[in-house]
PDB file of N, CA and C in Angstrom:
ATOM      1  N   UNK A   1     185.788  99.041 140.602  1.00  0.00           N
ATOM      2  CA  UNK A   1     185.089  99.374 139.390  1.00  0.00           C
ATOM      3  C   UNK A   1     183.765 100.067 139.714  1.00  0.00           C
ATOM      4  N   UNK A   2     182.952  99.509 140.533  1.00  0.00           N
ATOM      5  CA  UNK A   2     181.784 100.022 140.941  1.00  0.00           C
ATOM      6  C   UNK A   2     181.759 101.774 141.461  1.00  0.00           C
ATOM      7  N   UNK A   3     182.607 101.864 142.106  1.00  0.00           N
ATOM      8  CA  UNK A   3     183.517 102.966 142.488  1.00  0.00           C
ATOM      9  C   UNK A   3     183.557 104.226 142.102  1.00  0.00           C
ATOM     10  N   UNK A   4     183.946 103.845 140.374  1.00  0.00           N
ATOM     11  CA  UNK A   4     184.774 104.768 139.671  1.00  0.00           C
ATOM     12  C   UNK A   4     183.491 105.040 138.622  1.00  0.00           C
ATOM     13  N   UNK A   5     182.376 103.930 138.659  1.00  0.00           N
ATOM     14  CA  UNK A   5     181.601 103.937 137.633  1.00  0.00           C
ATOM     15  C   UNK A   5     180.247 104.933 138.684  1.00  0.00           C
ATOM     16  N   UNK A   6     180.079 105.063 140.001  1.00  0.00           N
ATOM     17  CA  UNK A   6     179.764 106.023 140.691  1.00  0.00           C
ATOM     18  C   UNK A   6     180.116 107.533 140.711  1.00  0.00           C
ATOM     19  N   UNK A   7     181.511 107.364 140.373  1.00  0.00           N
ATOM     20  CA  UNK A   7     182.038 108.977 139.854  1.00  0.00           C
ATOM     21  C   UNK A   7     181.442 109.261 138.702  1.00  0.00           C
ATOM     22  N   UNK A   8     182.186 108.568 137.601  1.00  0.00           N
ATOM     23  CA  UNK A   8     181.527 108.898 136.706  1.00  0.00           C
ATOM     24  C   UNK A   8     179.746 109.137 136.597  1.00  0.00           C
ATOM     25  N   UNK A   9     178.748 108.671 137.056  1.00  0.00           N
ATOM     26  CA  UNK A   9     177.849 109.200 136.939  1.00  0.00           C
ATOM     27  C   UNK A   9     177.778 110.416 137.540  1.00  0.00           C
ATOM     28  N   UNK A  10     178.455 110.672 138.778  1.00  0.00           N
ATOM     29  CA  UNK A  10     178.032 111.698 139.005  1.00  0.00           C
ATOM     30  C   UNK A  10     178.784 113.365 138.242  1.00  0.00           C
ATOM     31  N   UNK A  11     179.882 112.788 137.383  1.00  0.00           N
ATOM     32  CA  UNK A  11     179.917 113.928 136.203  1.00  0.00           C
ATOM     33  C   UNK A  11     179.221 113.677 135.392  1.00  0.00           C
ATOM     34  N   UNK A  12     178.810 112.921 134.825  1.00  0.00           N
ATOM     35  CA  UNK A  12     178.022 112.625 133.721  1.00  0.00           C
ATOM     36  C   UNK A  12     176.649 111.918 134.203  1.00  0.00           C
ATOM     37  N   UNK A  13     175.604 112.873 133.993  1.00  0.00           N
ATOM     38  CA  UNK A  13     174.467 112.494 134.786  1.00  0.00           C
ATOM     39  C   UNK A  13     174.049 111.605 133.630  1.00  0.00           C
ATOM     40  N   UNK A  14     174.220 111.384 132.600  1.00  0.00           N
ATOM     41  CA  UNK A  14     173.641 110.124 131.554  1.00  0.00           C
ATOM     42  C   UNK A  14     174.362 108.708 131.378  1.00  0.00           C
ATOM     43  N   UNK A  15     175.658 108.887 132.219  1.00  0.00           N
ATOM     44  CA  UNK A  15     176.401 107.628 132.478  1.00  0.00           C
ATOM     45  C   UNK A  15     175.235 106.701 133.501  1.00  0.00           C
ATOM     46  N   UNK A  16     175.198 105.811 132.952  1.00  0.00           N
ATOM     47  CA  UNK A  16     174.554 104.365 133.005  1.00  0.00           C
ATOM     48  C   UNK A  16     175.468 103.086 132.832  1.00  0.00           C
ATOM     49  N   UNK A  17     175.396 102.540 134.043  1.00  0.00           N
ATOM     50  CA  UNK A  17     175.913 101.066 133.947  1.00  0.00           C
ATOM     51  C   UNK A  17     175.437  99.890 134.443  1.00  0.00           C
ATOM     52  N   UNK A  18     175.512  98.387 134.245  1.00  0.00           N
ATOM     53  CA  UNK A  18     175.109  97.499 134.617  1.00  0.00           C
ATOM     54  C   UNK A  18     176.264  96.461 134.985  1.00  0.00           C
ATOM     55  N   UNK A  19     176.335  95.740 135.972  1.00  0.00           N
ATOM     56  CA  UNK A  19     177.270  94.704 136.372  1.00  0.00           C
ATOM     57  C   UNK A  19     176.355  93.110 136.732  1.00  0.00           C
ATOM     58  N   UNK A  20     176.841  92.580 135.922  1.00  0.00           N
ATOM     59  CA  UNK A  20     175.892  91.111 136.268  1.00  0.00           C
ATOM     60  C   UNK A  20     177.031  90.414 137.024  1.00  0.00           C
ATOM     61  N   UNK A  21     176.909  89.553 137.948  1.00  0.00           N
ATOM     62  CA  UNK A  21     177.714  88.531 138.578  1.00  0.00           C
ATOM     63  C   UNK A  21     176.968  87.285 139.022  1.00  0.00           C
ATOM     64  N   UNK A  22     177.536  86.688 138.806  1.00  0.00           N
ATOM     65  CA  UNK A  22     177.765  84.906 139.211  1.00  0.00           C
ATOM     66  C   UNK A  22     176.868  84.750 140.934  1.00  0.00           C
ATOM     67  N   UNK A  23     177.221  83.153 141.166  1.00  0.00           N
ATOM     68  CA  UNK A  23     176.584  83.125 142.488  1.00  0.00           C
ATOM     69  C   UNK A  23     177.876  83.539 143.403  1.00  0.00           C
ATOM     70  N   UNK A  24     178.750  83.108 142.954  1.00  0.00           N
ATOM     71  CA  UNK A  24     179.855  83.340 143.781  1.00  0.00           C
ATOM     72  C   UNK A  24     180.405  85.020 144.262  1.00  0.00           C
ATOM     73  N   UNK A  25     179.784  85.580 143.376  1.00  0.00           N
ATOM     74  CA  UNK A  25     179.945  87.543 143.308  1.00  0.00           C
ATOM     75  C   UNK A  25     180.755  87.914 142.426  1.00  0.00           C
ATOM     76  N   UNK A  26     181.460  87.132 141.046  1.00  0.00           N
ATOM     77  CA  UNK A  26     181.880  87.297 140.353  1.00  0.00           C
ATOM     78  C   UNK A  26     181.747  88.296 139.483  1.00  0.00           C
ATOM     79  N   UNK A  27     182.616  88.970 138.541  1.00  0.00           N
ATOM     80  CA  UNK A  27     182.043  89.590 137.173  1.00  0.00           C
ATOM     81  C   UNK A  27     181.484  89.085 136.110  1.00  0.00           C
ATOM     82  N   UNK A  28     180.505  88.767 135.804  1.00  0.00           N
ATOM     83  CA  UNK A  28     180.476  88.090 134.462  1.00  0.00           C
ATOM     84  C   UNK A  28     180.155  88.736 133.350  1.00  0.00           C
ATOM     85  N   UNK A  29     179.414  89.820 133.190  1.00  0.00           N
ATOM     86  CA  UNK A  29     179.042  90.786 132.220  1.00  0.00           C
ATOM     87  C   UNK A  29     179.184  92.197 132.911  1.00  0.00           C
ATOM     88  N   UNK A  30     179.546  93.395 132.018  1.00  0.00           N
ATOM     89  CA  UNK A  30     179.640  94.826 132.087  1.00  0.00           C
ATOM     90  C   UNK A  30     179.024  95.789 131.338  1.00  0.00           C
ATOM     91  N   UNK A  31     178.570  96.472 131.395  1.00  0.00           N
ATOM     92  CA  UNK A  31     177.406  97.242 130.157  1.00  0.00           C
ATOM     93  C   UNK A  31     178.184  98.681 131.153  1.00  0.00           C
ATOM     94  N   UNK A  32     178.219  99.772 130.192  1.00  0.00           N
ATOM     95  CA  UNK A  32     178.213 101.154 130.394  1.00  0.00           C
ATOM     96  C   UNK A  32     178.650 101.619 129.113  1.00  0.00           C
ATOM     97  N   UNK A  33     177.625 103.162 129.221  1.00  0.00           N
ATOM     98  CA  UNK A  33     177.491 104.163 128.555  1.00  0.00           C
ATOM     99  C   UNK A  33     177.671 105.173 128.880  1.00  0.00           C
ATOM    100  N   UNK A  34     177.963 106.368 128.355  1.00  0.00           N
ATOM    101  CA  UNK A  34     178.118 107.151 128.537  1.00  0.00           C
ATOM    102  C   UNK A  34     177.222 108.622 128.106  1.00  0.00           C
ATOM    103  N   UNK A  35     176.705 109.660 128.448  1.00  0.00           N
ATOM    104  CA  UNK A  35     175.610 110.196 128.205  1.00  0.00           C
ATOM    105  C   UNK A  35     175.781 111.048 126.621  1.00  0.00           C
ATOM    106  N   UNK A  36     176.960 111.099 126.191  1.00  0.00           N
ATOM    107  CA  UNK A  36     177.205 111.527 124.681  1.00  0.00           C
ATOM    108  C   UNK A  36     176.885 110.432 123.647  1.00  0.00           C
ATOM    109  N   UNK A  37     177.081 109.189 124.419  1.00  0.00           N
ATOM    110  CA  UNK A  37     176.595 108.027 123.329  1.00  0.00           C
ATOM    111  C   UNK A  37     175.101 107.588 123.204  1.00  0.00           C
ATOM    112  N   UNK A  38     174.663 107.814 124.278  1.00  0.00           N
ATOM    113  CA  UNK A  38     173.594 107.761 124.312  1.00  0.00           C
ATOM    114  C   UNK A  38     172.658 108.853 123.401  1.00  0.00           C
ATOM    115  N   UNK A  39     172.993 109.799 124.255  1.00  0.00           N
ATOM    116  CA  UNK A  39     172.607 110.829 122.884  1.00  0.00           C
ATOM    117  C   UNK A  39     172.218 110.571 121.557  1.00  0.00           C
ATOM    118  N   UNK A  40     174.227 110.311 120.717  1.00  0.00           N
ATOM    119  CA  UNK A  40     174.119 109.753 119.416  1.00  0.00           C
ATOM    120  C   UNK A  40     172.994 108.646 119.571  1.00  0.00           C
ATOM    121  N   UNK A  41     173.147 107.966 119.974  1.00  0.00           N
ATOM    122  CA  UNK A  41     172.357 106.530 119.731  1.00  0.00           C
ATOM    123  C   UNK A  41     170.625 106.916 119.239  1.00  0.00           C
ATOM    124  N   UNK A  42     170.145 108.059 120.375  1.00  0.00           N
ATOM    125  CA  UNK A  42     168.741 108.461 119.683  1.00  0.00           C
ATOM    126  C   UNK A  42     168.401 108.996 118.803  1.00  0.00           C
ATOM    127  N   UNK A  43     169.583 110.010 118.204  1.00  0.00           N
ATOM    128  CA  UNK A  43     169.902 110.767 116.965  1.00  0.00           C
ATOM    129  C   UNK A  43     170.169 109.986 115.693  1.00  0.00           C
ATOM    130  N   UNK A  44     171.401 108.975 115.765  1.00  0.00           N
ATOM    131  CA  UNK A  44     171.427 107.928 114.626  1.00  0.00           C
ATOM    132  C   UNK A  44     170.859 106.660 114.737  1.00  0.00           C
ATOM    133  N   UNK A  45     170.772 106.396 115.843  1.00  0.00           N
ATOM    134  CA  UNK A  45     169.632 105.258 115.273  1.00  0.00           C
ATOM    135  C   UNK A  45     170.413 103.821 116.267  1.00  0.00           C
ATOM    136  N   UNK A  46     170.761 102.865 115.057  1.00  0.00           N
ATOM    137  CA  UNK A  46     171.129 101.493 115.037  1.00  0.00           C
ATOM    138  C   UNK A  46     172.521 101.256 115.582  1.00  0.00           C
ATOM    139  N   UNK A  47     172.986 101.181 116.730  1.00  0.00           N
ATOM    140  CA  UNK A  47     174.438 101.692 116.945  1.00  0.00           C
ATOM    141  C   UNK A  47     174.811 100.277 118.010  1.00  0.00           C
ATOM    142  N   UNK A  48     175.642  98.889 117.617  1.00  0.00           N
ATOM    143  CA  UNK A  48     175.839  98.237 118.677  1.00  0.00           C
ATOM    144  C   UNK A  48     177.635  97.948 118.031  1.00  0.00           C
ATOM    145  N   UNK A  49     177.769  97.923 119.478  1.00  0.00           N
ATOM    146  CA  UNK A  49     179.657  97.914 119.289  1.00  0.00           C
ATOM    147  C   UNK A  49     179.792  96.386 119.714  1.00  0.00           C
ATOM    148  N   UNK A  50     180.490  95.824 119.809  1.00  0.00           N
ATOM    149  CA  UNK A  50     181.020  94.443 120.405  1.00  0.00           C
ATOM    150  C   UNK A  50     182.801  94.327 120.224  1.00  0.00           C
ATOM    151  N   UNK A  51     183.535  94.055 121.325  1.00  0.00           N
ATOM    152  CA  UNK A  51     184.608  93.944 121.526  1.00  0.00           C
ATOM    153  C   UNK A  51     185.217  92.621 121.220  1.00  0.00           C
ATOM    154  N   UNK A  52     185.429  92.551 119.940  1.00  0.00           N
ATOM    155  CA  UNK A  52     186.048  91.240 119.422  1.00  0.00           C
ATOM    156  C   UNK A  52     187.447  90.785 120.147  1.00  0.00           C
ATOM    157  N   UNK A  53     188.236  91.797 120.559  1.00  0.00           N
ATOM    158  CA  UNK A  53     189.580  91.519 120.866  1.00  0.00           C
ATOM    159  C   UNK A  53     189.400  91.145 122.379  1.00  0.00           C
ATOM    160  N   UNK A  54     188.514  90.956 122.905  1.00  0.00           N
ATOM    161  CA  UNK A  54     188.380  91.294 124.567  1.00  0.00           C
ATOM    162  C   UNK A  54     188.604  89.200 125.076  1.00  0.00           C
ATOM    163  N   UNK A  55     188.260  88.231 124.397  1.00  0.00           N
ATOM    164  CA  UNK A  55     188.241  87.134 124.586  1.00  0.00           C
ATOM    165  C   UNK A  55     189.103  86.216 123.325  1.00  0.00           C
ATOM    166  N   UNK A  56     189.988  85.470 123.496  1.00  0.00           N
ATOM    167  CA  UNK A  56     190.375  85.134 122.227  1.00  0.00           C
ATOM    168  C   UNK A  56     190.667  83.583 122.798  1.00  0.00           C
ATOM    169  N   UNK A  57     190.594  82.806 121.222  1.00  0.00           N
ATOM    170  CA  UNK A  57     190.862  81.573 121.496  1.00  0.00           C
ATOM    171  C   UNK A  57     192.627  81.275 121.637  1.00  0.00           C
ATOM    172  N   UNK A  58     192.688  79.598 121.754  1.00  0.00           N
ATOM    173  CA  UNK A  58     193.682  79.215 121.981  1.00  0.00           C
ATOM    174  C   UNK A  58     194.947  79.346 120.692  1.00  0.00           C
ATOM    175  N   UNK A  59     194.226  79.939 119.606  1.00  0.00           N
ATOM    176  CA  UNK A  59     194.901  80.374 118.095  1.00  0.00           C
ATOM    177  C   UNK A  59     194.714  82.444 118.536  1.00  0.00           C
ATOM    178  N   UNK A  60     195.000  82.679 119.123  1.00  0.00           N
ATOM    179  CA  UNK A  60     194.660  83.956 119.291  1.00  0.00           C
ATOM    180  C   UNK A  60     193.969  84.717 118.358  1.00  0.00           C
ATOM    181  N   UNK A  61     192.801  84.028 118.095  1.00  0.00           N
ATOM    182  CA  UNK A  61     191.563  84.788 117.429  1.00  0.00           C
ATOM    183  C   UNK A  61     190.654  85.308 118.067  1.00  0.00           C
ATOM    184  N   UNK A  62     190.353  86.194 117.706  1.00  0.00           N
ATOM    185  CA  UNK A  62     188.927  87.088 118.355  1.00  0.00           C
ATOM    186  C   UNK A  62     187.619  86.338 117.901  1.00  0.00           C
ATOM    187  N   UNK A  63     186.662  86.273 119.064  1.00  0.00           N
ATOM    188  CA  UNK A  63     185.198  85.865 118.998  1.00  0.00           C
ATOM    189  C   UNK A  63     185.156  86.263 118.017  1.00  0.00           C
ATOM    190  N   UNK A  64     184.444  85.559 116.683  1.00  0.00           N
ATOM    191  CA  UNK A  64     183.564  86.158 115.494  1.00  0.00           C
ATOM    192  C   UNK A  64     182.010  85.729 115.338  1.00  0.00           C
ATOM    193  N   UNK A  65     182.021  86.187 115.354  1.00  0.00           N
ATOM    194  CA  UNK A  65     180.186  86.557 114.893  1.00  0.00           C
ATOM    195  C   UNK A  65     180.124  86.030 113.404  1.00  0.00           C
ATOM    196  N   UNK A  66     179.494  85.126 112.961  1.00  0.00           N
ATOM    197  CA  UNK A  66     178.822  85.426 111.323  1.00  0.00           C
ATOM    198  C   UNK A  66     178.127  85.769 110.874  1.00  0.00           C
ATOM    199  N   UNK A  67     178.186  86.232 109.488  1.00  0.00           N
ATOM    200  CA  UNK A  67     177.626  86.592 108.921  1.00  0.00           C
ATOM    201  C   UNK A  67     176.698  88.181 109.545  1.00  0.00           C
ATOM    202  N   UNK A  68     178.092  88.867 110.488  1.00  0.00           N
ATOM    203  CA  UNK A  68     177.890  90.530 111.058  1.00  0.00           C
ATOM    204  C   UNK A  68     178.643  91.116 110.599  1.00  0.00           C
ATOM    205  N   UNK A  69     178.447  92.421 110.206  1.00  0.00           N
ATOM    206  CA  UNK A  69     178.965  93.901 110.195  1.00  0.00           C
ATOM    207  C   UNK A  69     180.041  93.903 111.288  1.00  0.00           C
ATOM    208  N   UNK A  70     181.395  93.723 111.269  1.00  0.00           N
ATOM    209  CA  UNK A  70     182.481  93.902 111.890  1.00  0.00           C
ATOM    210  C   UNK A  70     182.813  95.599 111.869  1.00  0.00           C
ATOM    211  N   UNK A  71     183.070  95.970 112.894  1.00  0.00           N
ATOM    212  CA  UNK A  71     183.157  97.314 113.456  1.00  0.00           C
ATOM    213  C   UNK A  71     184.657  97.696 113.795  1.00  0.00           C
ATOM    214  N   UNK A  72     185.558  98.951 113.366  1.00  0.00           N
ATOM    215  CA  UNK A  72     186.556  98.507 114.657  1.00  0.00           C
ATOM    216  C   UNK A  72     186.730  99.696 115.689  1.00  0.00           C
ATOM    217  N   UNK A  73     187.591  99.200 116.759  1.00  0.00           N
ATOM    218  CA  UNK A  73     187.180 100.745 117.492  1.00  0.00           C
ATOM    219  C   UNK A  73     188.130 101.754 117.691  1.00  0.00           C
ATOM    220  N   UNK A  74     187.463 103.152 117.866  1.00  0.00           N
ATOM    221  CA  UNK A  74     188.184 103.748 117.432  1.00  0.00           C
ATOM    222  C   UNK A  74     189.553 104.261 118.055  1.00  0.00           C
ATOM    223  N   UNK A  75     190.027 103.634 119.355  1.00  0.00           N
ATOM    224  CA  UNK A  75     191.255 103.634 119.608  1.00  0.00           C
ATOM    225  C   UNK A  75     192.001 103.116 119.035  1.00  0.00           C
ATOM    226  N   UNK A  76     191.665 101.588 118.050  1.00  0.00           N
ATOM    227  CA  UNK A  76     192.858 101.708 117.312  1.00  0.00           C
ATOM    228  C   UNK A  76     192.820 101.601 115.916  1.00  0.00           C
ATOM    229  N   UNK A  77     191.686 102.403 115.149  1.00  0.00           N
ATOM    230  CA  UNK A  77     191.498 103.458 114.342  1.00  0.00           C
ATOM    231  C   UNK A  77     192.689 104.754 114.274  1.00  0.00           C
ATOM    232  N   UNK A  78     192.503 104.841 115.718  1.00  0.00           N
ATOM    233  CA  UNK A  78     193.436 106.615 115.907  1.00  0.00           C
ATOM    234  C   UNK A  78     194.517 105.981 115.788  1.00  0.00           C
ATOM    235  N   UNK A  79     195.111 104.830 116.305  1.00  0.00           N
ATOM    236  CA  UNK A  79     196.581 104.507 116.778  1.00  0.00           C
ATOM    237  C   UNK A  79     197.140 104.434 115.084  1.00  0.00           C
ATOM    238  N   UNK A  80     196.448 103.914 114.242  1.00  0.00           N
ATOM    239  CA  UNK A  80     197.428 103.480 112.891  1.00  0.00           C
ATOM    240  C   UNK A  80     196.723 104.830 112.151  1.00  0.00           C
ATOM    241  N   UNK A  81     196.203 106.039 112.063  1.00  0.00           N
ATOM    242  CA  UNK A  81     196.078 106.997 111.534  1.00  0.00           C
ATOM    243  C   UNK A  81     197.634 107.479 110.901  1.00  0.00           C
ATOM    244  N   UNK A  82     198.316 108.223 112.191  1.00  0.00           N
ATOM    245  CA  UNK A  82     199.344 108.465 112.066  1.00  0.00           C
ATOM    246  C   UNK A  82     200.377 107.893 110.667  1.00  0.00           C
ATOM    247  N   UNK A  83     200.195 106.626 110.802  1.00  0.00           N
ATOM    248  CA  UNK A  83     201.053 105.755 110.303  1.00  0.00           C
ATOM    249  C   UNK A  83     200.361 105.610 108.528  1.00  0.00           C
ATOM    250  N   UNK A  84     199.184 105.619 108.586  1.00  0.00           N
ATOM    251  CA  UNK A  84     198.482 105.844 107.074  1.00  0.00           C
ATOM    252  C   UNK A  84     198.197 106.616 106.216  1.00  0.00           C
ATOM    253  N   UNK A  85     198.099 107.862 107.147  1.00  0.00           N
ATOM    254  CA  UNK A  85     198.389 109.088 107.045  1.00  0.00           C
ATOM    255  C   UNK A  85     199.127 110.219 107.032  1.00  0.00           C
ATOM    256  N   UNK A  86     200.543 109.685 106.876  1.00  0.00           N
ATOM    257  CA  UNK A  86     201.657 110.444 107.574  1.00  0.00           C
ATOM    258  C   UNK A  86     201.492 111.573 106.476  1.00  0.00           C
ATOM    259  N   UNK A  87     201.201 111.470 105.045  1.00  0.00           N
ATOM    260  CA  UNK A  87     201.341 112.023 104.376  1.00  0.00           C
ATOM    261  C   UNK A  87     200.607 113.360 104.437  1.00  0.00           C
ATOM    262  N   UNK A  88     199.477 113.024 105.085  1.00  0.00           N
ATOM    263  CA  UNK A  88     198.102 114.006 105.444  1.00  0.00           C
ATOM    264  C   UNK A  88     198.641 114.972 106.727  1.00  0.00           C
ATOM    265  N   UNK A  89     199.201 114.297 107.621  1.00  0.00           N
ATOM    266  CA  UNK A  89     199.946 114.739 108.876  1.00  0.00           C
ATOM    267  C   UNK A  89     200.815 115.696 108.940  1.00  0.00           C
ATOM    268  N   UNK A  90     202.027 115.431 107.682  1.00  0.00           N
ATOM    269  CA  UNK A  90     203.076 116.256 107.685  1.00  0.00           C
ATOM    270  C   UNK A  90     202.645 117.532 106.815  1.00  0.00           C
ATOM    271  N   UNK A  91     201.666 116.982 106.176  1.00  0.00           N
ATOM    272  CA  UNK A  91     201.490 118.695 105.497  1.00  0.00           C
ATOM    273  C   UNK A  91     200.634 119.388 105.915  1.00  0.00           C
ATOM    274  N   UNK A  92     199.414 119.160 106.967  1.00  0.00           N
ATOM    275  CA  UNK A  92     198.846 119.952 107.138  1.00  0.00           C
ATOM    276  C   UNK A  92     199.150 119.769 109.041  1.00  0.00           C
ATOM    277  N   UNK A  93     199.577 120.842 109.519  1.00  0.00           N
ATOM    278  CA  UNK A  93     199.149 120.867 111.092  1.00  0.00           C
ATOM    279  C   UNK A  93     198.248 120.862 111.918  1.00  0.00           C
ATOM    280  N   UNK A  94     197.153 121.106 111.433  1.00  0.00           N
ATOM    281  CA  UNK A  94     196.277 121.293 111.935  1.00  0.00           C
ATOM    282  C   UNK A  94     195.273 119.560 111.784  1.00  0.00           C
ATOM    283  N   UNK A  95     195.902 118.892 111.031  1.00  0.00           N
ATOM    284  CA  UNK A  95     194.683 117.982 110.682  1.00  0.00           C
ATOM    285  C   UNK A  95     194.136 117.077 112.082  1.00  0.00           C
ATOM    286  N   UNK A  96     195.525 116.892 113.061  1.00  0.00           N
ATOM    287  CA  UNK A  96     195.304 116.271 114.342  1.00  0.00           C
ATOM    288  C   UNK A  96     193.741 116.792 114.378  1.00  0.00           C
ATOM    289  N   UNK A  97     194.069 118.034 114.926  1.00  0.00           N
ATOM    290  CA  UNK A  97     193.170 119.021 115.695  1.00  0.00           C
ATOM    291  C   UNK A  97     191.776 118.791 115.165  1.00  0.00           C
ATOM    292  N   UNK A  98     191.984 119.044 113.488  1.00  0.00           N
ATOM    293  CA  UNK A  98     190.872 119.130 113.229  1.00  0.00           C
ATOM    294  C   UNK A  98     189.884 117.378 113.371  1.00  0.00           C
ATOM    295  N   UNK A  99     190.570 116.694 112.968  1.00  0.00           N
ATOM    296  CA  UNK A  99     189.900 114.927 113.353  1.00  0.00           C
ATOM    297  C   UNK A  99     189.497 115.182 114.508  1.00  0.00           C
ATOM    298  N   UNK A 100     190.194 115.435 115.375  1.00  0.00           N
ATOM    299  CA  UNK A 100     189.610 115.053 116.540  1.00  0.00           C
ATOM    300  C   UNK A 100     188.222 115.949 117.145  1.00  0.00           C
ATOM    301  N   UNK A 101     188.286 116.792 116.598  1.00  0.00           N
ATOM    302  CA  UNK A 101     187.284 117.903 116.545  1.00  0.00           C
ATOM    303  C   UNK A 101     185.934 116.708 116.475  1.00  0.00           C
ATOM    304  N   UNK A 102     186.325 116.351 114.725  1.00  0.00           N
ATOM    305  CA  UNK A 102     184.941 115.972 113.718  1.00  0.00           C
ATOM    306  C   UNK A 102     184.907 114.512 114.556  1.00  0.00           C
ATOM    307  N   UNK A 103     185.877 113.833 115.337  1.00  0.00           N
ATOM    308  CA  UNK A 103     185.380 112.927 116.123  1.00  0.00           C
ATOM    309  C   UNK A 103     184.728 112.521 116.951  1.00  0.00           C
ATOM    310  N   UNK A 104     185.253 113.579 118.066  1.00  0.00           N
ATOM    311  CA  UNK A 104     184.714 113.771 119.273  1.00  0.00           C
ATOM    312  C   UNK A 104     183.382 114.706 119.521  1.00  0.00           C
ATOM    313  N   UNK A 105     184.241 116.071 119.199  1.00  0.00           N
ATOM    314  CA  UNK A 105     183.008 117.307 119.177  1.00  0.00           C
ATOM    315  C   UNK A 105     181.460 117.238 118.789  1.00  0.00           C
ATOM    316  N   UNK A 106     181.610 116.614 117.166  1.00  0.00           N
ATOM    317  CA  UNK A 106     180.591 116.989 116.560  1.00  0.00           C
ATOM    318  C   UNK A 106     179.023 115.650 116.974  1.00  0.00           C
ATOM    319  N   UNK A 107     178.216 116.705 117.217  1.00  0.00           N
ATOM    320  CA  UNK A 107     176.612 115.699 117.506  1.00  0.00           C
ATOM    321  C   UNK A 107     175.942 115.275 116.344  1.00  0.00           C
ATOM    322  N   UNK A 108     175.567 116.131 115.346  1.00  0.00           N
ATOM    323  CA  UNK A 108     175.221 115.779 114.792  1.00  0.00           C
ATOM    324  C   UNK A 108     175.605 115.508 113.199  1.00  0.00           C
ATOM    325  N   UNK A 109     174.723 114.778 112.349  1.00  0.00           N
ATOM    326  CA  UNK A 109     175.459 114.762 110.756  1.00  0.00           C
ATOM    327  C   UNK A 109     175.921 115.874 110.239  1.00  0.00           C
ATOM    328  N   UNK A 110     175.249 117.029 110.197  1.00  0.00           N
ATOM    329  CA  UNK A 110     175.578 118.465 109.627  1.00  0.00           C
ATOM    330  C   UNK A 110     177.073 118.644 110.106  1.00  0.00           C
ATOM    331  N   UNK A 111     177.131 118.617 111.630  1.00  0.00           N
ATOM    332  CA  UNK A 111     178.323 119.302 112.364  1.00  0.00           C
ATOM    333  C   UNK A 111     179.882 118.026 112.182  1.00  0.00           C
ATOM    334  N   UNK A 112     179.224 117.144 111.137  1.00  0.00           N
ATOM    335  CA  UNK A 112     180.557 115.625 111.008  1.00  0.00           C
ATOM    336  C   UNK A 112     180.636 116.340 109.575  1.00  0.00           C
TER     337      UNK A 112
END
């Protein structure tokens, strides 16, 4: 991991990461960013993600937080698009293209 998170900085000179470990040399926490999020982040402001699905109990529930703003992310946002949208999909060809454009591409509010 350390490795790959070395490559990556060195394409992405704003990739930033942190690895906390245990006494033993364990993983215990992971932090990384990436230099497009970062970006956004100074541009919009208030931006924290948390991975609910990443730990689950013995009822296979995700960590919840109360009384927070639940987020979801956008891989599987994209994954059930298709499926909610089929209608949007089949008639226009281009709409892939264009989402992913206004997803990825765009920096700022004007350009979303």
């Amino acid at each position: 991991m350390h490795r790959d998170c070395i490559k990556l900085q060195i394409k992405d000179l704003g990739f930033i990461y942190a690895i906390q470990v245990d006494e033993s040399g364990h993983m215990g926490n992971y932090f990384w960013v990436d230099g497009r999020s970062r970006m956004a982040y100074k541009y919009f402001g208030d931006v924290v993600t948390f991975d609910a699905t990443y730990l689950t109990n013995r009822y296979s529930m995700p960590f919840v937080l109360p009384n927070a703003t639940h987020k979801s992310c956008i891989w599987n946002i994209l994954q059930k698009l298709p499926e909610h949208l089929a209608h949007i999909y089949n008639k226009n060809s281009f709409f892939h293209d264009e989402l992913h454009h206004c997803i990825h591409d765009t920096v700022t509010i004007e350009e979303f």
